[in-house]
N, C-alpha and C. Protein backbone atom coordinates (compact mmCIF):
# COMPACT_ATOMS: atom_id res chain seq x y z
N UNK A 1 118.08 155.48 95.34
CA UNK A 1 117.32 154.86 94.30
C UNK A 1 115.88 155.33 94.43
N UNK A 2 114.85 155.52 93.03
CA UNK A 2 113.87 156.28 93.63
C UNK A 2 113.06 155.59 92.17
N UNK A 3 112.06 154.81 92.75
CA UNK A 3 111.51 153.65 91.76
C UNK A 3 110.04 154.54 91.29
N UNK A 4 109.63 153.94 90.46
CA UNK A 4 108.19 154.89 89.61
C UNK A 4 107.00 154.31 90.12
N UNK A 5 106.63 154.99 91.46
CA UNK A 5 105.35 154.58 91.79
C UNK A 5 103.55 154.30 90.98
N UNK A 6 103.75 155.22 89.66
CA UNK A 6 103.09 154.81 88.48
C UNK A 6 102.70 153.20 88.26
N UNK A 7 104.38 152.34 88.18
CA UNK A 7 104.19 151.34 87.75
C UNK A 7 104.22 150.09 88.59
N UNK A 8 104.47 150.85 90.00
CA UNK A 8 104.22 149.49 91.08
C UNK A 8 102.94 149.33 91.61
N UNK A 9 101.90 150.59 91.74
CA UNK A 9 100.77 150.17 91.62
C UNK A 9 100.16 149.09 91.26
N UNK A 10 100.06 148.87 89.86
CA UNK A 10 99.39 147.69 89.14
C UNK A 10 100.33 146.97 89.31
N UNK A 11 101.33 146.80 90.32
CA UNK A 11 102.35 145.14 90.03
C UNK A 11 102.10 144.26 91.53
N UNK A 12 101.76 142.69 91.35
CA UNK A 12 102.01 142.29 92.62
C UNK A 12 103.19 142.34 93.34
N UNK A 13 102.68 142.04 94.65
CA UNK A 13 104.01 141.87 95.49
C UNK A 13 104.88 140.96 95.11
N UNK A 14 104.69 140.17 94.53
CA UNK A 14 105.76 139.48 93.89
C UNK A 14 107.00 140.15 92.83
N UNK A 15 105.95 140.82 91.97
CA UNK A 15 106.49 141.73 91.23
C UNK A 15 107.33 142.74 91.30
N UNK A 16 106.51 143.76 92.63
CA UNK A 16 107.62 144.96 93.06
C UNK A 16 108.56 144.11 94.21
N UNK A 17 108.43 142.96 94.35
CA UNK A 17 109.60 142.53 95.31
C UNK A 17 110.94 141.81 93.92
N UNK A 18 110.37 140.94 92.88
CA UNK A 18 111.51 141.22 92.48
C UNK A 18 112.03 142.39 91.42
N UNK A 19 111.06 143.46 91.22
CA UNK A 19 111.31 144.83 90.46
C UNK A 19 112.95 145.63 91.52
N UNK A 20 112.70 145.43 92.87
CA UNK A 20 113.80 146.38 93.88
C UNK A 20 114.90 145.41 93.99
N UNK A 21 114.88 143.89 94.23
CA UNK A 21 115.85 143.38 94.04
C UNK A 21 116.60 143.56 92.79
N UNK A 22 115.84 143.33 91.20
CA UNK A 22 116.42 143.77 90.56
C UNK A 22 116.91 145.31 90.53
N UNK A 23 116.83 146.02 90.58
CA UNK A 23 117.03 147.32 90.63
C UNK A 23 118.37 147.42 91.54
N UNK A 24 118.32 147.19 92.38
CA UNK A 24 119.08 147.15 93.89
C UNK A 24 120.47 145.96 93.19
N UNK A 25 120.65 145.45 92.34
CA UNK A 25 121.19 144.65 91.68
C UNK A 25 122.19 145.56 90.55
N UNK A 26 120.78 146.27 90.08
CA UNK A 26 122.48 147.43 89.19
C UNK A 26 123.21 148.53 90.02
N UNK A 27 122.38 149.07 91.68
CA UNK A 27 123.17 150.00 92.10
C UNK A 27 124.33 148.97 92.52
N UNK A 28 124.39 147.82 92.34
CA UNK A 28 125.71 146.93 92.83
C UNK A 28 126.75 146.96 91.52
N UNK A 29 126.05 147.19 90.71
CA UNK A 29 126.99 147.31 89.28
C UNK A 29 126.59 145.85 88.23
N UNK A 30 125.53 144.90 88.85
CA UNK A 30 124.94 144.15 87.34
C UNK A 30 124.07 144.48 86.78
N UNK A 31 124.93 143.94 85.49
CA UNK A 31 124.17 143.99 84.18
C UNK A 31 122.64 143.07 83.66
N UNK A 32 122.08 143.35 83.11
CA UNK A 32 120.74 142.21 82.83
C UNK A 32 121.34 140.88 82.59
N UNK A 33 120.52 139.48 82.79
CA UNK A 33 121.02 138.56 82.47
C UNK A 33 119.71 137.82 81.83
N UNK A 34 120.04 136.38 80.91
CA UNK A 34 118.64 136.21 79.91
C UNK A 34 118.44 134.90 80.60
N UNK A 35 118.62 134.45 81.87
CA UNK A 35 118.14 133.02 82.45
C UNK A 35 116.66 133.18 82.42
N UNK A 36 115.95 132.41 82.30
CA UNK A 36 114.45 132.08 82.21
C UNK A 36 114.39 132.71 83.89
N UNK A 37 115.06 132.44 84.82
CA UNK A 37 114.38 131.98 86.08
C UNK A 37 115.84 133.41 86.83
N UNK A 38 116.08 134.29 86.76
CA UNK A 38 117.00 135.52 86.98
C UNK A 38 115.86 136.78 87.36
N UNK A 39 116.73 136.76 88.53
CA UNK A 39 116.12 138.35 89.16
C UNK A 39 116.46 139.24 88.30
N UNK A 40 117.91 139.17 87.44
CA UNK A 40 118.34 140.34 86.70
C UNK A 40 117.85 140.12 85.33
N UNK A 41 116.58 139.32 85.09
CA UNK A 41 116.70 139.26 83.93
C UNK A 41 115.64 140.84 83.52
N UNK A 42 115.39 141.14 82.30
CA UNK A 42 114.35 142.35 82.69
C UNK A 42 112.76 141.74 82.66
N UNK A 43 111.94 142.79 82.62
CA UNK A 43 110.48 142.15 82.34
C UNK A 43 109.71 142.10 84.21
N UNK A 44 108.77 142.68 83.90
CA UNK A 44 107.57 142.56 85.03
C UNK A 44 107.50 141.36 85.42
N UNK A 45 108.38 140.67 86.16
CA UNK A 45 107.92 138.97 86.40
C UNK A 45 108.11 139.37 88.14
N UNK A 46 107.38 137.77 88.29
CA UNK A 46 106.86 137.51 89.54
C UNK A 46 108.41 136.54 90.26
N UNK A 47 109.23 136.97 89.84
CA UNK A 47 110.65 135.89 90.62
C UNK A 47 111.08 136.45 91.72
N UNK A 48 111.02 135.68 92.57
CA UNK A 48 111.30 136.62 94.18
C UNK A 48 112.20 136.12 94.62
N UNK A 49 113.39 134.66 94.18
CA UNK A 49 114.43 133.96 94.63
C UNK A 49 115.66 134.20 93.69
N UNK A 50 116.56 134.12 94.03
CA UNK A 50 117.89 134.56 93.45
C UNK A 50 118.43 133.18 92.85
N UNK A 51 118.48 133.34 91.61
CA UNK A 51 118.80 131.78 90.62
C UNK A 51 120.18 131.85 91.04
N UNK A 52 120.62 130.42 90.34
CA UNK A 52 122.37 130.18 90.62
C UNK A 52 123.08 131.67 89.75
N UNK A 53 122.86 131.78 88.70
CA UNK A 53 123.52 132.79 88.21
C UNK A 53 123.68 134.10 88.88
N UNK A 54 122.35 134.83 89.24
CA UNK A 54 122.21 135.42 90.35
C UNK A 54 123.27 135.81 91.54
N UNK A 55 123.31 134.47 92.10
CA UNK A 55 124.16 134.30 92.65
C UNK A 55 125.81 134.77 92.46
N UNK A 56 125.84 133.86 91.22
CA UNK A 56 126.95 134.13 90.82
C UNK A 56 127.50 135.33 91.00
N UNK A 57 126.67 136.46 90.04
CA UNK A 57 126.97 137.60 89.61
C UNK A 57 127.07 138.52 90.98
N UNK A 58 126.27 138.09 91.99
CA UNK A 58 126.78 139.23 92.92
C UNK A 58 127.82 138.87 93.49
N UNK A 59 128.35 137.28 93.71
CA UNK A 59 129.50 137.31 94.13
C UNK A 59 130.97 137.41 93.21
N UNK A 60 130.71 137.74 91.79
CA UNK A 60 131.46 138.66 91.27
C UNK A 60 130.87 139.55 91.80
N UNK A 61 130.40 140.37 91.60
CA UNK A 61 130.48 141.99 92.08
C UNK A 61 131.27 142.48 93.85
N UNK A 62 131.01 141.42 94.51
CA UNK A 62 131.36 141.37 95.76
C UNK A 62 132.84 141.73 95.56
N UNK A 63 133.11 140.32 94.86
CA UNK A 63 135.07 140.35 95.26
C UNK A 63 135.25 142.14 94.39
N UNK A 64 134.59 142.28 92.69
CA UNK A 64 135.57 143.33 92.78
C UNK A 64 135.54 144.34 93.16
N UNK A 65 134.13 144.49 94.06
CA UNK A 65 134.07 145.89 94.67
C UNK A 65 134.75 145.62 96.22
């Protein structure tokens, strides 16, 4: 995985921490999700904790990989 140092510059640590989780989230195989409060959701946000859905979705991805 090889992220755009361009745009982590101007992002807090909050930001590029949940920018790689998300990211690190589709090399697992999820898709975006639209929870207010989702690592996978898209958008420059400051969410650094993994919501219930979150959750969810990697443990789908778990069992079917």
């Amino acid at each position: 995985m090889k992220l755009n140092d361009y745009h982590f510059k101007n992002m807090t640590r909050d930001q590029r921490t949940k920018t790689v989780t998300h990211e690190f989230g589709h090399a697992l195989g999820l898709d975006h999700t639209y929870e207010k409060y989702d690592v996978m959701q898209q958008g420059m946000l400051s969410i650094t904790s993994l919501s219930y859905t979150d959750k969810k979705s990697y443990d789908e991805a778990y069992r079917r990989y």
